[in-house]
Protein backbone atom coordinates (compact mmCIF):
# COMPACT_ATOMS: atom_id res chain seq x y z
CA UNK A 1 -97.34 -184.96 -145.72
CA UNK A 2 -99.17 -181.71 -145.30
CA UNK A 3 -101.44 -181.66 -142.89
CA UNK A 4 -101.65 -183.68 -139.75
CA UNK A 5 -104.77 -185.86 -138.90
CA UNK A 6 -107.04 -184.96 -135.96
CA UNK A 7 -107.87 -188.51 -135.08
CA UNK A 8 -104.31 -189.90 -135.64
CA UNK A 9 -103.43 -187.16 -133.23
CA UNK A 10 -105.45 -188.56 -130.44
CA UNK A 11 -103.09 -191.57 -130.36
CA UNK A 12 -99.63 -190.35 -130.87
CA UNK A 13 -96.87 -190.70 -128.18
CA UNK A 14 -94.52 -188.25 -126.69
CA UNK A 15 -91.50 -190.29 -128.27
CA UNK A 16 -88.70 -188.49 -125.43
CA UNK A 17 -90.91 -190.04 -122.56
CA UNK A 18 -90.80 -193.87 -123.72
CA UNK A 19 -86.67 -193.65 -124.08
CA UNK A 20 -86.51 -192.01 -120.47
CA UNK A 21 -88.84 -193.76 -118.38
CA UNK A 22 -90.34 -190.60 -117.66
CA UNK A 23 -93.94 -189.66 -118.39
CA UNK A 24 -95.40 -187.31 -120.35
CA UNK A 25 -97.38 -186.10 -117.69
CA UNK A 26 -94.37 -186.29 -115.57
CA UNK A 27 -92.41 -184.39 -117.90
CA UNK A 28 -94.78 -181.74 -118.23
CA UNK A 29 -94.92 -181.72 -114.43
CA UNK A 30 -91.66 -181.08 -113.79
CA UNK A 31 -91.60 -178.18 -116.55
CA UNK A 32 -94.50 -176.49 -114.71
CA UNK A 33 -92.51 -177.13 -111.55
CA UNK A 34 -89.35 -175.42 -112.93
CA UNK A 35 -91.22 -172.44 -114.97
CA UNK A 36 -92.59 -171.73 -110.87
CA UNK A 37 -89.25 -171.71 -108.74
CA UNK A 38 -87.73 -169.41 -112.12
CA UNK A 39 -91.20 -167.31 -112.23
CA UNK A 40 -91.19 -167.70 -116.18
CA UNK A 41 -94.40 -168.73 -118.34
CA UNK A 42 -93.83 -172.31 -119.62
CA UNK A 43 -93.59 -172.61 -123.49
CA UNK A 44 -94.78 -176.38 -124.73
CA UNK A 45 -93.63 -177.34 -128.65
CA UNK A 46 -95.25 -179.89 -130.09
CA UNK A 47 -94.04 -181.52 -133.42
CA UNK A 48 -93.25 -183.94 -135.64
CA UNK A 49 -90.18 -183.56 -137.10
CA UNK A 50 -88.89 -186.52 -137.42
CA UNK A 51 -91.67 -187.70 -140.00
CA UNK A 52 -93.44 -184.55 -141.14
CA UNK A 53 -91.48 -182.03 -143.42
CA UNK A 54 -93.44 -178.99 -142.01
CA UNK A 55 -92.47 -179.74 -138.43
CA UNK A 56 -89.07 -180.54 -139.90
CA UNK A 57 -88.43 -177.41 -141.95
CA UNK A 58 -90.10 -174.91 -138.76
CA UNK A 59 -87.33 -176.44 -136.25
CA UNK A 60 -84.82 -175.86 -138.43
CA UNK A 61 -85.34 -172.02 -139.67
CA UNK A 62 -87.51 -171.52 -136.08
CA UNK A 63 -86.99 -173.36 -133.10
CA UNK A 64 -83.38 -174.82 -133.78
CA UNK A 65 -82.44 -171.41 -134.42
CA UNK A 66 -79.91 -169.32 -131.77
CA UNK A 67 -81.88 -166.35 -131.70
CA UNK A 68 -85.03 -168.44 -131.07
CA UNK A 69 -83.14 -169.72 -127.48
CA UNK A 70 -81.88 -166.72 -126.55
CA UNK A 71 -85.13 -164.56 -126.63
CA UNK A 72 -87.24 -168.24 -125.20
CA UNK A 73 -85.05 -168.40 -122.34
CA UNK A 74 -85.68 -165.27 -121.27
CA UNK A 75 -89.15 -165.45 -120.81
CA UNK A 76 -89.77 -169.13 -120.92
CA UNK A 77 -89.28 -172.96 -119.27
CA UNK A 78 -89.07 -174.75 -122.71
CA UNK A 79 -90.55 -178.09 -123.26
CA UNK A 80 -90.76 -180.11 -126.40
CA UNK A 81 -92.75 -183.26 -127.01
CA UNK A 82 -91.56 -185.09 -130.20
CA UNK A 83 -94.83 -186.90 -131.49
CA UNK A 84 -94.33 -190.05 -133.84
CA UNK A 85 -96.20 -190.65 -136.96
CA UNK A 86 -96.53 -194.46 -135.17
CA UNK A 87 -99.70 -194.82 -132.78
CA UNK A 88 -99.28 -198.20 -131.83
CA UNK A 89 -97.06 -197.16 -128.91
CA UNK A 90 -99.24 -194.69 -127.74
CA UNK A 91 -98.84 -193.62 -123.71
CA UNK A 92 -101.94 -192.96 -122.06
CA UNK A 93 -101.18 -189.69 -120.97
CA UNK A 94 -101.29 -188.24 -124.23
CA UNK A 95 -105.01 -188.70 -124.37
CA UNK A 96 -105.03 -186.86 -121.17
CA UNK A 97 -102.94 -184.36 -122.37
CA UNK A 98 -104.27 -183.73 -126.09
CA UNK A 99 -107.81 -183.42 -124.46
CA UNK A 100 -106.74 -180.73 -121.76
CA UNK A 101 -104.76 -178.66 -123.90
CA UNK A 102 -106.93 -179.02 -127.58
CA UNK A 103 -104.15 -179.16 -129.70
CA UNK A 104 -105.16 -180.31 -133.04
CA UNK A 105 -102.13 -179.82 -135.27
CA UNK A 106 -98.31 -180.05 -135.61
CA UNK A 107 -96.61 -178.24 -135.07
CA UNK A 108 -97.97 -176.03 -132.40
CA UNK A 109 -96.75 -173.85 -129.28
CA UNK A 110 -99.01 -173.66 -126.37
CA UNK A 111 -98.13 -170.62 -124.30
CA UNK A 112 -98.88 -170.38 -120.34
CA UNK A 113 -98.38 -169.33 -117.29
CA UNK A 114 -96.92 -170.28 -114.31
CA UNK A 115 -99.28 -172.68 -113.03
CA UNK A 116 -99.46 -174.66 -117.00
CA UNK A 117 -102.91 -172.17 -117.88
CA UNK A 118 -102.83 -171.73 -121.38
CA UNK A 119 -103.00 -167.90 -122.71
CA UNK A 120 -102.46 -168.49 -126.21
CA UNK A 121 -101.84 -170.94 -129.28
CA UNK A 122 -99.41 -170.39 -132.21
CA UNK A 123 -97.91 -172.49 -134.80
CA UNK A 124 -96.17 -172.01 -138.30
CA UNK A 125 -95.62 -168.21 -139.37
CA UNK A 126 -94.48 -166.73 -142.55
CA UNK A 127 -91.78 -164.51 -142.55
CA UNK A 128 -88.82 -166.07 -141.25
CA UNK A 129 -87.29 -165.63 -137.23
CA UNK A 130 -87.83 -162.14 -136.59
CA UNK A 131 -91.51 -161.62 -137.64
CA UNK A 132 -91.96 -164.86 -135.60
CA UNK A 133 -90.05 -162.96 -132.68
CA UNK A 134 -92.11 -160.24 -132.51
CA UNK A 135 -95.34 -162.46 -132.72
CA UNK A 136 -94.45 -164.20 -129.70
CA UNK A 137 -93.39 -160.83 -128.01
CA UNK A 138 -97.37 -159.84 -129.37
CA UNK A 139 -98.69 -163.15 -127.27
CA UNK A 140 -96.72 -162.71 -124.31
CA UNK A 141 -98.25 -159.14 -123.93
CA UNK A 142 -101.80 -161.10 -124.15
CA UNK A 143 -100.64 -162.96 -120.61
CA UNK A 144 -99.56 -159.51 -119.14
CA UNK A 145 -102.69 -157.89 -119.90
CA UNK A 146 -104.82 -160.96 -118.39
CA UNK A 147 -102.86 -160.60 -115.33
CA UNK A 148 -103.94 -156.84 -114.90
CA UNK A 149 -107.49 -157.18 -116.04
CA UNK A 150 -107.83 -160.17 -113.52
CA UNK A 151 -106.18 -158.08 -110.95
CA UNK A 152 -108.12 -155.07 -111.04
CA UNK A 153 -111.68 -157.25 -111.00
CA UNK A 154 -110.24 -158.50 -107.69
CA UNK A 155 -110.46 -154.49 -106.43
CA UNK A 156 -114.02 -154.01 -108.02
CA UNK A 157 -117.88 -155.29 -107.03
CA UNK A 158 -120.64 -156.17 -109.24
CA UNK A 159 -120.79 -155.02 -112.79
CA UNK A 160 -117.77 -153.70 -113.17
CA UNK A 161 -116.16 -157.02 -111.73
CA UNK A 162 -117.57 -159.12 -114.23
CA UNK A 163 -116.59 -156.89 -117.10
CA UNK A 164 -113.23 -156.77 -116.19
CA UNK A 165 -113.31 -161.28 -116.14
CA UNK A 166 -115.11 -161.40 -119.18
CA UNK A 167 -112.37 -158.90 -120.99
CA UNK A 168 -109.69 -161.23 -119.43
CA UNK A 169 -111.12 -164.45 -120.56
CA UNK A 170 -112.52 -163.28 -123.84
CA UNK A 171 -108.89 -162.55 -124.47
CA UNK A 172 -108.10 -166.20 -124.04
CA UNK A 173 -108.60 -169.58 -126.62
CA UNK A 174 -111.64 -170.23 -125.84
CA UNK A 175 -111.78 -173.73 -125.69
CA UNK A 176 -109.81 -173.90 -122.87
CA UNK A 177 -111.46 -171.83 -120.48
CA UNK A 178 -113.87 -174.35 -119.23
CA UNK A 179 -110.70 -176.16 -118.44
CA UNK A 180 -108.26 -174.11 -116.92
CA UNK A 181 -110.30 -171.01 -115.86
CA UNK A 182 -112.82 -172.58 -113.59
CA UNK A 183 -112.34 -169.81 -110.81
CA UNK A 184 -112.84 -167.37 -112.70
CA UNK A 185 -115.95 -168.50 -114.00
CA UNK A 186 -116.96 -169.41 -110.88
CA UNK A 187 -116.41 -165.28 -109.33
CA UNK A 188 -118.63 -164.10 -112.50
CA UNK A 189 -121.56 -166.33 -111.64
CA UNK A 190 -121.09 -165.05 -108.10
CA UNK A 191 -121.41 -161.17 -108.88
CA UNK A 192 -123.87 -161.71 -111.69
CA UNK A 193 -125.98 -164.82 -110.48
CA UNK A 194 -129.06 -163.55 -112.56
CA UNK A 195 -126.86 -164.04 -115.28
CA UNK A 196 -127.61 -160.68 -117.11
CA UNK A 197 -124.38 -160.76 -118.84
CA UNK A 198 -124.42 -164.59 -121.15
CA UNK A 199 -120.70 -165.11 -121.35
CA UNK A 200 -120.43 -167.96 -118.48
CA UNK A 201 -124.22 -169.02 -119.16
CA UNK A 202 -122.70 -169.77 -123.22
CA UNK A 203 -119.99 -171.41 -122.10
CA UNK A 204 -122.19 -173.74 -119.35
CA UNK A 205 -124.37 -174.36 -122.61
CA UNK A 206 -121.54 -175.71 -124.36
CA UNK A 207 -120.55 -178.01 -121.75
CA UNK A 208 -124.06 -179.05 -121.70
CA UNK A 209 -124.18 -179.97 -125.44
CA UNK A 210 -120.68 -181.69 -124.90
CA UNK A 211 -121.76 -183.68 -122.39
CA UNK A 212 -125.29 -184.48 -124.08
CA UNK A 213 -123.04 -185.81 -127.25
CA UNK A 214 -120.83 -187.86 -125.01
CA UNK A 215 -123.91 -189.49 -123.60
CA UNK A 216 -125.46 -190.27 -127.13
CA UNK A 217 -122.30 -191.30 -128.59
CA UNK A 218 -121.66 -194.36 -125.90
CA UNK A 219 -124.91 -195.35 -126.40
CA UNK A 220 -124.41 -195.45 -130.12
CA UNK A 221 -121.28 -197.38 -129.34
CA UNK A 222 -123.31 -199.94 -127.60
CA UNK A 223 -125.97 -199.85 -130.33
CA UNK A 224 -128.80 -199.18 -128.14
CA UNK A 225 -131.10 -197.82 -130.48
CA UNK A 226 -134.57 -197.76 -129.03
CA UNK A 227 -133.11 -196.49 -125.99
CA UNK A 228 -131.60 -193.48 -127.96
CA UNK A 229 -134.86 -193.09 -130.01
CA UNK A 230 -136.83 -192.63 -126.64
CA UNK A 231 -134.26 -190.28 -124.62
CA UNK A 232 -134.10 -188.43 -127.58
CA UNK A 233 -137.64 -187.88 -128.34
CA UNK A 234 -138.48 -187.33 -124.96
CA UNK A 235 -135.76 -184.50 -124.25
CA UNK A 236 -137.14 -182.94 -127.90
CA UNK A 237 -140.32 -182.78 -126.11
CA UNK A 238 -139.06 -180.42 -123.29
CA UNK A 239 -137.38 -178.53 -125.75
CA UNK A 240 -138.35 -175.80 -128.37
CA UNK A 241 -136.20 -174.22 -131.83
CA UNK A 242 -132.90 -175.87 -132.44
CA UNK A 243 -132.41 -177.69 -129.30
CA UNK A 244 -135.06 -180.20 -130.26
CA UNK A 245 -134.23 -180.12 -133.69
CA UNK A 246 -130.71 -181.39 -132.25
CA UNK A 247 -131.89 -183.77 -129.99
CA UNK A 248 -133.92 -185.21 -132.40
CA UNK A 249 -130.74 -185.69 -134.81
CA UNK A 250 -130.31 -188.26 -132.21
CA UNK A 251 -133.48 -190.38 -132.85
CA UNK A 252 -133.17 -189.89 -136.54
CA UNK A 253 -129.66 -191.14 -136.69
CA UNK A 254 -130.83 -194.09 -134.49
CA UNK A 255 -133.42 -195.24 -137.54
CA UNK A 256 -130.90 -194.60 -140.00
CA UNK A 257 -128.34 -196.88 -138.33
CA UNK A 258 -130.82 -199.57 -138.17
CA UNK A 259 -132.37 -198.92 -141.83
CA UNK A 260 -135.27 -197.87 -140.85
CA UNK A 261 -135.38 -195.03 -143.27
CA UNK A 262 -138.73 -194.18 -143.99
CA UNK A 263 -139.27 -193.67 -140.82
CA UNK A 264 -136.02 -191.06 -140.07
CA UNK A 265 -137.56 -189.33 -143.38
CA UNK A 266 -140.86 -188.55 -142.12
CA UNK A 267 -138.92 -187.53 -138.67
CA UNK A 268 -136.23 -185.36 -140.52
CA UNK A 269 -139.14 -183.78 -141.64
CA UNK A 270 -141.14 -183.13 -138.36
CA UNK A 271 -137.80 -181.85 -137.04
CA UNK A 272 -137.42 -179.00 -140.01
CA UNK A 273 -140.93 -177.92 -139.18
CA UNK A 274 -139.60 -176.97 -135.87
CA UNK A 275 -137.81 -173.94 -137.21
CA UNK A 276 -137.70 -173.68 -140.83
CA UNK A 277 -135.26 -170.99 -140.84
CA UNK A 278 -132.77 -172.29 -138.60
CA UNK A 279 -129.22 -174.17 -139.93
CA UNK A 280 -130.57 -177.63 -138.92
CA UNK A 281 -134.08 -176.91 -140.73
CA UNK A 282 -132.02 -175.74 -143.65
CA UNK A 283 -130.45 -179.13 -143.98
CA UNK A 284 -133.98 -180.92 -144.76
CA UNK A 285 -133.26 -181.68 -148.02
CA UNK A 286 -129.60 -182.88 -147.80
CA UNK A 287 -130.33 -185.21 -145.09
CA UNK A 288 -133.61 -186.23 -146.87
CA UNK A 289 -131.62 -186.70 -149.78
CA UNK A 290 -128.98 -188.78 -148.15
CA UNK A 291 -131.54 -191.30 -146.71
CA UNK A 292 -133.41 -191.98 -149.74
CA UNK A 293 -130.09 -192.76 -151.37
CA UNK A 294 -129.27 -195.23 -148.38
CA UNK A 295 -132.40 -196.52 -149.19
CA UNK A 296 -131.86 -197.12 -152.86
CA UNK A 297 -128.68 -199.13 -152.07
CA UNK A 298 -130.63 -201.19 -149.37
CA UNK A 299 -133.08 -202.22 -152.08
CA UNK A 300 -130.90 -202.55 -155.23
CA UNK A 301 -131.67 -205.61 -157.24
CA UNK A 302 -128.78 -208.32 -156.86
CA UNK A 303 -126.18 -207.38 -159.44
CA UNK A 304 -126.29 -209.21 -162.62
CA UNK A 305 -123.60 -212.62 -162.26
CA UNK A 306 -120.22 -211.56 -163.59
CA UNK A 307 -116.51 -211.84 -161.63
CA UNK A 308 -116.26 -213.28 -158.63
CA UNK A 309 -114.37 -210.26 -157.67
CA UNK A 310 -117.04 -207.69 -158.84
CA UNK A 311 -119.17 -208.38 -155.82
CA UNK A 312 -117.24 -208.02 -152.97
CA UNK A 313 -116.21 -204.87 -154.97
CA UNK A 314 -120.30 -203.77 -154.96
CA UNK A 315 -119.90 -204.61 -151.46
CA UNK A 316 -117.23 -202.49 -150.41
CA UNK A 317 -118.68 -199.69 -152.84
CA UNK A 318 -122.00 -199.81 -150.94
CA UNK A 319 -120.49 -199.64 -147.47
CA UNK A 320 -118.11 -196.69 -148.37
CA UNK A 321 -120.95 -194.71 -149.65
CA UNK A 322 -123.16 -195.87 -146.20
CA UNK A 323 -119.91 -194.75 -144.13
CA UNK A 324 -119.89 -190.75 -146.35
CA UNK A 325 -123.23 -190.37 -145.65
CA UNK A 326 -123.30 -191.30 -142.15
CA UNK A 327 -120.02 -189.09 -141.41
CA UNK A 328 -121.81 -186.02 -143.59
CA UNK A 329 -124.82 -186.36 -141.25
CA UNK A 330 -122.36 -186.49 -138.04
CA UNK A 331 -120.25 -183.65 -139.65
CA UNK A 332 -122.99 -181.41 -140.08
CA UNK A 333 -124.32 -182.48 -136.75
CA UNK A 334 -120.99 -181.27 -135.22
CA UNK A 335 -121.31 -177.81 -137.48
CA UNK A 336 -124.33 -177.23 -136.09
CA UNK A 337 -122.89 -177.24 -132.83
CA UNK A 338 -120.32 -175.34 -133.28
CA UNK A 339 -122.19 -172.75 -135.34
CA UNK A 340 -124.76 -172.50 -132.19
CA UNK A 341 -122.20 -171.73 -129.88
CA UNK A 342 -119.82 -169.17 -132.47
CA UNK A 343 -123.52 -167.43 -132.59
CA UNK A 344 -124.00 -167.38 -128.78
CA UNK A 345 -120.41 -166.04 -128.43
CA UNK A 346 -120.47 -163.72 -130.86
CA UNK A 347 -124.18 -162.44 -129.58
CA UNK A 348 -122.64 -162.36 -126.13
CA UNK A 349 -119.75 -159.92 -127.34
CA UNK A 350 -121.81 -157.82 -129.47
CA UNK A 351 -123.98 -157.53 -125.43
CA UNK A 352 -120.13 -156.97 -124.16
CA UNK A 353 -119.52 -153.88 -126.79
CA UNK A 354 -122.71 -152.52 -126.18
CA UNK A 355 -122.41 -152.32 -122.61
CA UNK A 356 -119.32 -151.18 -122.77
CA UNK A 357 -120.24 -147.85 -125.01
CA UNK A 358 -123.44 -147.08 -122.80
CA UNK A 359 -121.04 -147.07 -119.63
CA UNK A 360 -118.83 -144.89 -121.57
CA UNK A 361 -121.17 -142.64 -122.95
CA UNK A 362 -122.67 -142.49 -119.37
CA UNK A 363 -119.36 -141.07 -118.08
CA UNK A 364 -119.48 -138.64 -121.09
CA UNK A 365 -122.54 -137.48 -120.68
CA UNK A 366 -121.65 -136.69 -116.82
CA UNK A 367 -118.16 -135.68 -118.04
CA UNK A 368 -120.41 -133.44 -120.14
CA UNK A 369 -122.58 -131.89 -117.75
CA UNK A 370 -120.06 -131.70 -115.17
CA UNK A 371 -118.03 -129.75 -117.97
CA UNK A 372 -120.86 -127.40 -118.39
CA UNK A 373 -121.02 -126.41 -114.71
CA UNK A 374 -117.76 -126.11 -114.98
CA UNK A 375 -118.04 -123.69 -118.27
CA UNK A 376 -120.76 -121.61 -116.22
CA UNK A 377 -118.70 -120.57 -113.54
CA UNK A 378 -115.54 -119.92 -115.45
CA UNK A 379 -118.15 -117.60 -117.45
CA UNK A 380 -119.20 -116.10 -114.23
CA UNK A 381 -116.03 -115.81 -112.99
CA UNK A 382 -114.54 -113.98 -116.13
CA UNK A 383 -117.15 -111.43 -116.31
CA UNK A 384 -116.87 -110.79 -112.34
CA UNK A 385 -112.94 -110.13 -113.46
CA UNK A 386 -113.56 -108.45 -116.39
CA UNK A 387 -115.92 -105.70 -114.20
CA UNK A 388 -113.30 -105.84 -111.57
CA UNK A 389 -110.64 -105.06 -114.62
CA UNK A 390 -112.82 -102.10 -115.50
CA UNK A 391 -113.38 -100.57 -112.03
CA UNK A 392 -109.77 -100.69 -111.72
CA UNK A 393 -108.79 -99.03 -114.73
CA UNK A 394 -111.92 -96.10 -113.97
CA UNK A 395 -110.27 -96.14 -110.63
CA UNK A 396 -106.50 -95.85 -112.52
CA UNK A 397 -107.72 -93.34 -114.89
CA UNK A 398 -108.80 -90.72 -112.09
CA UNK A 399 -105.63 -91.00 -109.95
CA UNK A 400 -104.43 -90.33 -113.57
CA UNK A 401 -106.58 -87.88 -113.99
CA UNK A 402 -105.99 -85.95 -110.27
CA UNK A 403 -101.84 -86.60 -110.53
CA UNK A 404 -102.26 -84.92 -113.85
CA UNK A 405 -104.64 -81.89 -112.47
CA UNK A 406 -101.61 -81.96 -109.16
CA UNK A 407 -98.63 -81.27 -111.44
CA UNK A 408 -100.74 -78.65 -113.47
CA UNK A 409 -102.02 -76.36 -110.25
CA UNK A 410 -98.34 -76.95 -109.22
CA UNK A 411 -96.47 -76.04 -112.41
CA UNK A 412 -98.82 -72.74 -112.30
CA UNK A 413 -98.30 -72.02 -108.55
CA UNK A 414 -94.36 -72.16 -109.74
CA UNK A 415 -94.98 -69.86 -112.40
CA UNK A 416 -96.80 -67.44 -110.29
CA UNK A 417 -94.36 -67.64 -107.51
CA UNK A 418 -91.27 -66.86 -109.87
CA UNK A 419 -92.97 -64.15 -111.57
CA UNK A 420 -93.88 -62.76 -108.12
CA UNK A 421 -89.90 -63.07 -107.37
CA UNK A 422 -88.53 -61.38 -110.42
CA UNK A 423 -90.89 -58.50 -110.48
CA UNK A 424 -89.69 -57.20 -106.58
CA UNK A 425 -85.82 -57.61 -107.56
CA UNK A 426 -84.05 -54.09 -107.03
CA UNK A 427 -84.05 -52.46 -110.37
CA UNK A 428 -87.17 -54.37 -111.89
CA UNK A 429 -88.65 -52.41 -114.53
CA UNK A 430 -92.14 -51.96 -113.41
CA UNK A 431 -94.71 -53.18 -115.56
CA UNK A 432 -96.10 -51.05 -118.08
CA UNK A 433 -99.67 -49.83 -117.48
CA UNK A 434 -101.15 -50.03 -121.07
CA UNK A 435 -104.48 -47.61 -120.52
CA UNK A 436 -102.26 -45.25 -119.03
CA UNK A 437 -100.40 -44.67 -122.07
């Protein structure tokens, strides 16, 4: 098997809790517990090794392996939950915990801290146990560097504050900060309540649209069509772009589930009118397409009579192709969700970057000017040093000068006094007088 299903997932069973007695929300517990009183981040394996050849082959060259313990226990409280290909044994707290943590394939490692907050998400690597060393070394940096950008937000006000949460959570899975990172959500609202920077307002707008779908989706359950087709036309009706366009998904899926698909047609295409352009509006054709065919098969003539066995076979055909297109329409439903809100995230960091470079080419232009004041008065002070220089060398060069002038006037005083002293020795030969002669 190579992949592992999503919705099989949701009802597998930590196998090591059934043979103990213990939970797996007790055992989990107790390995956040432990991970506290030894001050280590908790490391959580999930896998399936005992039916799926992936999981299977990554404990043996990965997590079986000695150097794999030895650098794990280091850093980490180790827990492993063993998950069974079986579902009919499920324990309820693997709902609870699949939906709190967002795993969605085996195997996977879930990373956190102390407390059980996840910081990071990992799985199968290429490369063997080294690479896969240093990987985890790489994701146990990301925790570090949370720590510190949540730690110096707690010193700073304002602006700076909530840049300094956004880069921590931003930093995170994002799927799990709604979850686990409440607080911190809560401290951004607080120092930027006007909202001006969209990364807590994106991620309240994706709880919204959660929430919305749960609502829709138990009343679809209950098959309470008209009141579906009402809620959703009247919340359209407050809304403008691709929220209504969503919303009134909704009401068209409601006709389509009860056949009525003329109607859904001419509402599919009062919803693309809305905004054209936009992914939804895009999708007019395919989802116009996909009714009319649901409406061919409602209206096919009865099959010719043949085999007894060709009819439920028509049957089954017809239903299968009902049950593609209605999980196309709820995939792309889903897409459109989750394209809306990798838009508004990605919009929201580009605002992030942005910000980021005008603060820092704020400083630089201050660092700039405050450079140039700086140049100014070195300037200044270079030519006041260079005068000063030549003053004293003027000042140098006449004591220079008058030393020089000293020792000349006193090597000719010398002269004249020695002369003076040989010419009145006894015996001196007076000085001829040359006009005499």
């Amino acid at each position: 098997m190579k992949s592992f299903p999503i919705l099989l997932l949701l009802f597998f069973v930590l196998c090591p809790a059934l043979l103990s007695g213990e939970t797996p929300n007790d055992k989990l517990a107790h390995a956040i517990e432990l991970a506290g009183k030894e001050k280590k981040d908790l490391m959580m394996i999930l896998t399936g090794s005992s039916w799926s050849e992936k999981s299977k082959k990554f404990d043996q060259e990965i997590i079986g392996s000695e150097g794999f313990k030895a650098f794990t226990s280091e850093k980490y409280v180790t827990v492993v939950f063993e998950l069974p290909l079986r579902y009919e044994d499920a324990h309820p707290d693997v709902f609870e915990i699949q939906k709190k943590y967002q795993f969605r394939q085996l195997p996977t490692i879930i990373l956190t801290d102390q407390e059980g907050r996840p910081y990071a998400y990992t799985g199968v690597k290429e490369g063997g146990l080294e690479p896969y060393l240093e990987h985890l070394a790489e994701l146990h940096s990301l925790r570090i560097e949370r720590d510190r950008l949540l730690t110096q937000a707690g010193e700073k006000e304002d602006a700076q504050r909530v840049n300094l949460l956004v880069q921590a959570l931003q930093s995170l899975p994002q799927m799990i900060v709604p979850i686990f990172y409440e607080a911190e959500l809560q401290l951004i609202e607080k120092a930027d309540p006007t909202g001006r920077d969209d990364y807590v307002p994106s991620i309240r707008r994706s709880q919204a649209l959660a929430k919305e779908r749960e609502g829709y989706n138990a009343l679809f359950r209950e098959k309470k069509y008209d009141e579906i087709f009402k809620k959703a036309k009247d919340e359209a009706s407050k809304k403008t772009g691709e929220d209504a366009q969503r919303l009134l998904l909704y009401a068209i899926r409601s006709l389509a589930d009860q056949e009525k698909y003329d109607e859904a047609s001419a509402l599919v295409k009062k919803m693309a009118k809305l905004d054209p352009q936009s992914e939804l509006g895009k999708r007019e054709e395919r989802y116009l397409t996909m009714l009319n065919n649901a409406k061919e098969r409602k209206n096919r003539p009865p099959q010719p009579a043949g085999p007894i066995v060709s009819k439920p076979v028509a049957v089954v055909t017809d239903l299968e192709e009902l049950r593609k297109d209605a999980q196309q329409i709820a995939q792309d439903f889903k897409q459109s969700e989750v394209e809306l809100v990798q838009v508004n995230q990605k919009a929201q960091t580009a605002a992030l970057k942005i910000k980021n470079l005008e603060t820092q080419l704020a400083k630089a232009r201050e660092e700039e000017k405050s450079l140039g004041e700086e140049q100014k008065q070195a300037v200044a002070k270079r030519e006041k040093l260079a005068r000063k220089a030549k003053a004293m060398q003027e000042v140098i060069a006449n004591h220079e000068a008058m030393e020089k002038r000293k020792q000349e006037a006193s090597q000719r005083e010398k002269k004249r006094n020695r002369a003076e002293v040989e010419g009145n020795e006894p015996g001196a030969k007076a000085p001829e007088n040359k006009s005499q002669k």
